[in-house]
Protein backbone atom coordinates (compact mmCIF):
# COMPACT_ATOMS: atom_id res chain seq x y z
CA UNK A 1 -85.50 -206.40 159.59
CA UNK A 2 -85.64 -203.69 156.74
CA UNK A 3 -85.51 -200.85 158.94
CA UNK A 4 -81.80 -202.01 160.68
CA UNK A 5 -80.19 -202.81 157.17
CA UNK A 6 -81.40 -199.24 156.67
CA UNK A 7 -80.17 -197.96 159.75
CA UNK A 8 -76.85 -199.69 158.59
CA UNK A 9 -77.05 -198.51 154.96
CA UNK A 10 -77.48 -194.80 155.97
CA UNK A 11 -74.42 -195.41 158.84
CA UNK A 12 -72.01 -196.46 156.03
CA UNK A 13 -72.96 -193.73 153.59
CA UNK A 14 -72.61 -191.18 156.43
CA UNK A 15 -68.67 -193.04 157.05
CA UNK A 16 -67.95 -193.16 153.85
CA UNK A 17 -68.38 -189.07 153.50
CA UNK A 18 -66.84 -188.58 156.87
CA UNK A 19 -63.53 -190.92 155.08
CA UNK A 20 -64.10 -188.28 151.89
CA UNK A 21 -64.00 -184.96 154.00
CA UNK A 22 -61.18 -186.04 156.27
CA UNK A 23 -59.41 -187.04 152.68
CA UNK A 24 -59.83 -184.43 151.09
CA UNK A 25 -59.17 -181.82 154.05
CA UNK A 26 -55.75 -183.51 154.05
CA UNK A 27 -54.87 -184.29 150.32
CA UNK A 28 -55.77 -181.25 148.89
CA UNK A 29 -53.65 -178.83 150.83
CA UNK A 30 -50.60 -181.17 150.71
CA UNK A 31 -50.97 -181.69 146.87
CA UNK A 32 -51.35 -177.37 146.45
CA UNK A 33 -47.75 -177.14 148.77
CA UNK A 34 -46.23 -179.62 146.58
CA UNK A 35 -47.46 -177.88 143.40
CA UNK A 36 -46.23 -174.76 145.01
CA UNK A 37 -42.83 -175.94 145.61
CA UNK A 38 -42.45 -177.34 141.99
CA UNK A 39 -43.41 -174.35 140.64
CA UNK A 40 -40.49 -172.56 142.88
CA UNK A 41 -38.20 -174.92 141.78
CA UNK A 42 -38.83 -174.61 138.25
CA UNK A 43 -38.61 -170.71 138.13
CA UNK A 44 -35.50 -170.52 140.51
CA UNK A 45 -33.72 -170.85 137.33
CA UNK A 46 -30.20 -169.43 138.16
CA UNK A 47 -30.03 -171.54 141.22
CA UNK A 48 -31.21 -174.89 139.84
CA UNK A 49 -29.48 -177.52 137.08
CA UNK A 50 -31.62 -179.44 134.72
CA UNK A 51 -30.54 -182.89 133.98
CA UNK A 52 -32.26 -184.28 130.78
CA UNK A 53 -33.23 -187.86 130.92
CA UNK A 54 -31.62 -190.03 128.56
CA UNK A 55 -33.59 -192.83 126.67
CA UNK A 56 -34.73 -196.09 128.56
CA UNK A 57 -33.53 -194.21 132.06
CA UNK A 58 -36.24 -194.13 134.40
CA UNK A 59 -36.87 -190.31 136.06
CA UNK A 60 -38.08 -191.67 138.91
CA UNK A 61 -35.18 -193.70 140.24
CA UNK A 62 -33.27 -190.50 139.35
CA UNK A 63 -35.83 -188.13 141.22
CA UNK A 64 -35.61 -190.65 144.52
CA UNK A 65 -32.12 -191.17 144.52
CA UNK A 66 -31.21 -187.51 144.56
CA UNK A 67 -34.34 -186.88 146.89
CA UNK A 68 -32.64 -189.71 149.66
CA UNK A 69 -29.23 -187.98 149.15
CA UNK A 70 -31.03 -184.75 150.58
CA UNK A 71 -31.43 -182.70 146.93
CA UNK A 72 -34.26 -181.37 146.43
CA UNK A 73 -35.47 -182.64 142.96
CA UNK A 74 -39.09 -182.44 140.68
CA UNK A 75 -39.72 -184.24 137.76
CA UNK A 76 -40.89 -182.03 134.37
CA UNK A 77 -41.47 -181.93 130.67
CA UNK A 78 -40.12 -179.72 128.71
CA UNK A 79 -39.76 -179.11 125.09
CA UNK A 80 -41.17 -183.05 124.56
CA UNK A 81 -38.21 -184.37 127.01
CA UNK A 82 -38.19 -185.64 130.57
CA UNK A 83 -36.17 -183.40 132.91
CA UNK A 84 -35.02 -183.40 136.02
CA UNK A 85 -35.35 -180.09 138.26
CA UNK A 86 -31.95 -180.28 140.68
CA UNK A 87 -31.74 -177.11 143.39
CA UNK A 88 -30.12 -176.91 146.71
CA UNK A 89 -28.95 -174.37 149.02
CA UNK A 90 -25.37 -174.38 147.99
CA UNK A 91 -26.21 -173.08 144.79
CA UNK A 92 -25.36 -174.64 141.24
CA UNK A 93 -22.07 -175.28 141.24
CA UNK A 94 -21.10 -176.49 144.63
CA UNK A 95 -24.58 -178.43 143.47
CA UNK A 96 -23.30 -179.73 140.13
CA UNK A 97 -20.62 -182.77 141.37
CA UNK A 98 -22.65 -184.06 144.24
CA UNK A 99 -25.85 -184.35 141.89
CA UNK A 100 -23.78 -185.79 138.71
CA UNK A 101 -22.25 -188.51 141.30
CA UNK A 102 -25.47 -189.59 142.85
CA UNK A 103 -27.00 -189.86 139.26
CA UNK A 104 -24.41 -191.78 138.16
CA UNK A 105 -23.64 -193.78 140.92
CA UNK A 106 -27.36 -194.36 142.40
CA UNK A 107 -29.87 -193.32 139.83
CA UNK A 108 -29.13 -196.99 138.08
CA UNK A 109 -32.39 -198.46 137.13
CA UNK A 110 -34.06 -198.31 133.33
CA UNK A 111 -37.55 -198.12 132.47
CA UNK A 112 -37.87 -201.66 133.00
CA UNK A 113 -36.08 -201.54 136.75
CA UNK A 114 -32.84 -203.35 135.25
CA UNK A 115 -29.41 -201.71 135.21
CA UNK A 116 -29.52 -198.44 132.84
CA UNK A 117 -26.68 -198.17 130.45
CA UNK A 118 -23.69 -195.80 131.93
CA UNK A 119 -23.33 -192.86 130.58
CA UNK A 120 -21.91 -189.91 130.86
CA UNK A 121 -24.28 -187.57 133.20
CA UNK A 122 -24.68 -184.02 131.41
CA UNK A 123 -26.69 -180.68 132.27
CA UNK A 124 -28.14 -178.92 130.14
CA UNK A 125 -26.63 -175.92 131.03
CA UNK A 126 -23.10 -177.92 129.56
C-alpha cells in the first residue's frame, strides 16, 4: 500500500512540472511580445495620442473599449497619472475623433463599474 501512494505521489509531482513547463513555454513569450509592443507604442510618440485619465474613471473600461473598436491602446503611468497610450495606422489626427467618440460614448464605467461622470474627453497634446 505505501509503495502505490508513492507511485501516485511521484506521478503528480512529475504532472504538476509537466503543467509548469508547458506554462511557462507559453506565458513567457506571449507576456515578452506584449511588453514589446507597449514599449513600441509608448515611443511611437508622433504617431500616438495620450489621453489622461480623469479622477474616479476606470482605465480599463477605457483601454477595452477602444481595444473592441479596433485601436490599439496600453495602459501607463506617467508623471504620477494614469494614461492612456492611443495609436493606429491612420496616424493622429484621422486617430483623434474616432478615439475621443469611443471614449466618450463607450468608455462609461467609474472605478466602481457605475456610470463615470461626462466630461469633456481631452489629449494631452490639446
Amino acid at each position: 500500500m505505501g509503495g502505490s501512494g508513492l507511485l501516485f505521489g511521484l506521478i503528480l509531482v512529475a504532472a504538476v512540472a509537466g503543467v509548469a513547463l508547458v506554462a511557462a513555454f507559453l506565458v513567457i513569450p506571449a507576456l515578452r511580445r506584449e511588453t514589446e509592443r507597449r514599449r513600441v507604442m509608448v515611443d511611437s510618440g508622433e504617431d500616438s495620442l495620450v489621453y489622461e485619465v480623469p479622477e474616479g474613471q476606470d482605465p480599463v473600461a477605457i483601454v477595452a473599449a477602444l481595444r473592441s473598436d479596433g485601436l490599439e491602446a496600453v495602459e501607463v503611468m506617467r508623471q504620477g497619472r494614469q494614461r492612456i497610450v492611443i495609436s493606429g495606422a491612420d496616424g493622429r489626427e484621422a486617430l483623434r475623433p474616432r478615439a475621443r467618440s469611443v471614449i466618450a460614448d463607450k468608455a462609461t464605467l467609474n472605478l466602481e463599474g457605475d456610470a463615470a461622470r461626462q466630461q469633456e474627453v481631452r489629449f494631452v497634446d490639446e
